[in-house]
Protein backbone atom coordinates (compact mmCIF):
# COMPACT_ATOMS: atom_id res chain seq x y z
CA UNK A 1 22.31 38.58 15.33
CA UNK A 2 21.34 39.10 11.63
CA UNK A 3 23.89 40.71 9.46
CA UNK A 4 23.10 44.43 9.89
CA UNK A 5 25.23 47.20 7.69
CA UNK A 6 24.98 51.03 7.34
CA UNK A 7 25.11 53.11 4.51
CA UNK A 8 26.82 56.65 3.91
CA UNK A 9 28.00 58.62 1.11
CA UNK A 10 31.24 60.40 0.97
CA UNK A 11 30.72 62.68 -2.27
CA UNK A 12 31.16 59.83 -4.72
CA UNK A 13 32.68 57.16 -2.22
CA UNK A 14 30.17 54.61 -1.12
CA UNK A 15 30.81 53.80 2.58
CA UNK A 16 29.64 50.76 3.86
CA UNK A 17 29.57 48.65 7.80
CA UNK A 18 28.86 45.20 8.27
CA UNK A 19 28.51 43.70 11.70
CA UNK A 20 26.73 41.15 13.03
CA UNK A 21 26.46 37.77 11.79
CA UNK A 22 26.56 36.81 8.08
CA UNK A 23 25.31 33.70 5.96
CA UNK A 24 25.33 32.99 2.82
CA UNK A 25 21.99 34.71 1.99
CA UNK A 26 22.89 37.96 3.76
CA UNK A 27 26.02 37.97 1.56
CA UNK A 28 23.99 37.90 -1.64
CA UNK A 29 21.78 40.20 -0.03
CA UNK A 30 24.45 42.61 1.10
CA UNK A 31 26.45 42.66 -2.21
CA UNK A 32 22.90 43.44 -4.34
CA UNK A 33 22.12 46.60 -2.19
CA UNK A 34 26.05 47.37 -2.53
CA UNK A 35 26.09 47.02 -6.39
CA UNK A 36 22.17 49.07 -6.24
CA UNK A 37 23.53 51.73 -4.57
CA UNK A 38 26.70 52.43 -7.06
CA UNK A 39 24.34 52.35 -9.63
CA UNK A 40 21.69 54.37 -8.34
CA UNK A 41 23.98 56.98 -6.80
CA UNK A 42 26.52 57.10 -9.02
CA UNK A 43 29.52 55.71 -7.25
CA UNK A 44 32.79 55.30 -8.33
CA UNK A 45 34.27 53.57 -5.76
CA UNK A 46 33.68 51.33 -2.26
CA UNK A 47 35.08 51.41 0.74
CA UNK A 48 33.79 48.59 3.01
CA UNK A 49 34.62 48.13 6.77
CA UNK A 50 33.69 44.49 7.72
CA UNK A 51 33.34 43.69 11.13
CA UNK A 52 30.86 40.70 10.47
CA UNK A 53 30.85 37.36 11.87
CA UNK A 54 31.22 35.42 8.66
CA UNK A 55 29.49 31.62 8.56
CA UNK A 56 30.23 31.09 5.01
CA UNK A 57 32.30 28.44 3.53
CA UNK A 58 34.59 28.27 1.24
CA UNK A 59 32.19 26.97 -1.78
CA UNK A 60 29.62 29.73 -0.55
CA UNK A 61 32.37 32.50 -0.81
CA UNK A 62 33.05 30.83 -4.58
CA UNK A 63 28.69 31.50 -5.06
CA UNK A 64 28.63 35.51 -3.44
CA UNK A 65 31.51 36.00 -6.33
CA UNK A 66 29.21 33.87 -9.15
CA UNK A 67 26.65 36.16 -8.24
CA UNK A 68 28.09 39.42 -9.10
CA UNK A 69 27.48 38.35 -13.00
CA UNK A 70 24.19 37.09 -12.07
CA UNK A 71 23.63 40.91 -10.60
CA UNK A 72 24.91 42.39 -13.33
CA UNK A 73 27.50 43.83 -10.27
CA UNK A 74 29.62 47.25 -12.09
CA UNK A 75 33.03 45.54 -12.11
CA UNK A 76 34.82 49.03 -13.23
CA UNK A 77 33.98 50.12 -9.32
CA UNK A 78 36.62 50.06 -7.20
CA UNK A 79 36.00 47.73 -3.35
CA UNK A 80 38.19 48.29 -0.92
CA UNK A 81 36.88 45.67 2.09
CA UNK A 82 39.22 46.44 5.25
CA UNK A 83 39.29 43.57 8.08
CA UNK A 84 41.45 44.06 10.59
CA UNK A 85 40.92 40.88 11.95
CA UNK A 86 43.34 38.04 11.12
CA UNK A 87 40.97 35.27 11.70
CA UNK A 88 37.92 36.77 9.63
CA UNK A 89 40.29 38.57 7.08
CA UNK A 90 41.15 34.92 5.40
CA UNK A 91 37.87 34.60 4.48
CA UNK A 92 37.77 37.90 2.71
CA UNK A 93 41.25 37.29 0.80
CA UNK A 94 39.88 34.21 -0.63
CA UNK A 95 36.56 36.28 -1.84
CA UNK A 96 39.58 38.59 -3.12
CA UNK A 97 41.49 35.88 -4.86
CA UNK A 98 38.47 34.10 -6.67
CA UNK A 99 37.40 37.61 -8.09
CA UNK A 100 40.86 38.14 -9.22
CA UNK A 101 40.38 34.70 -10.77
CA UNK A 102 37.41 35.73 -12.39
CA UNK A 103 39.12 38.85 -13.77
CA UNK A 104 37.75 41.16 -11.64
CA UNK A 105 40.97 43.35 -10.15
CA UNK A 106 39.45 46.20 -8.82
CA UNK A 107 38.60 44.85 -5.37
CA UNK A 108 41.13 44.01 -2.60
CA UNK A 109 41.46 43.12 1.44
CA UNK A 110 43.23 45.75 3.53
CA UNK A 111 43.94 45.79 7.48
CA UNK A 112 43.18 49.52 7.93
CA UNK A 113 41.54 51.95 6.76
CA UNK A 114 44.33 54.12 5.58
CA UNK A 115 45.86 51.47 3.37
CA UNK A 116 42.26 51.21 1.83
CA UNK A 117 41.99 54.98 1.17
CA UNK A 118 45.12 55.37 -0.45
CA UNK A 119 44.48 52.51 -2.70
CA UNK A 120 41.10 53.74 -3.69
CA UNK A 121 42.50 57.40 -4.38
CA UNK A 122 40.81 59.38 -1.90
């Protein structure tokens, strides 16, 4: 199953779901709409439940992150991604840590939703 996500808008929140399965191209996919929608509806901040099937390796979670520059991607948003699933989650926290890398702070991994509301000030 392709990677499918939904779309809502809490006020200025951006709420997004991913399930299904995701590849590399449905990343880069996923992340332009994301960083389109901020823009185009003003967002100041992400909150991003991830219940995907993730396929991507390691040097293809290293490209999604090169391609937020390429995307011209508003680092000054806040993304809060939660995964509460251990096995999936790593794969997240590396996205996490490369972006960190890259200097990009305002995005991190949580296991619940709470945790990811309170760190994204709503």
């Amino acid at each position: 199953m392709k990677l499918h996500y939904d779309y809502q808008k809490e006020d200025r929140l951006g709420v997004f779901r991913l399930s299904g399965e995701k590849s590399l191209e449905d990343a880069l996919e996923a992340w332009g709409k994301i960083g389109s929608s901020i823009l185009n509806d003003g967002l100041k901040s992400i909150l991003m439940f991830d219940d995907s099937v993730s396929h991507l390796k390691p040097h293809e979670v290293l490209e999604v992150v090169k391609h937020f520059k390429k995307i011209k991607f508003p680092y000054n948003v806040k993304v809060a991604i939660v995964d509460p699933r251990p096995s999936s989650r790593s794969n997240n926290s590396f996205g996490e840590t490369v972006a960190h890398n890259r200097m990009w702070d305002l995005i991190s991994v949580f296991k619940d939703e709470v945790s990811a509301r309170t760190w994204l000030g709503e």
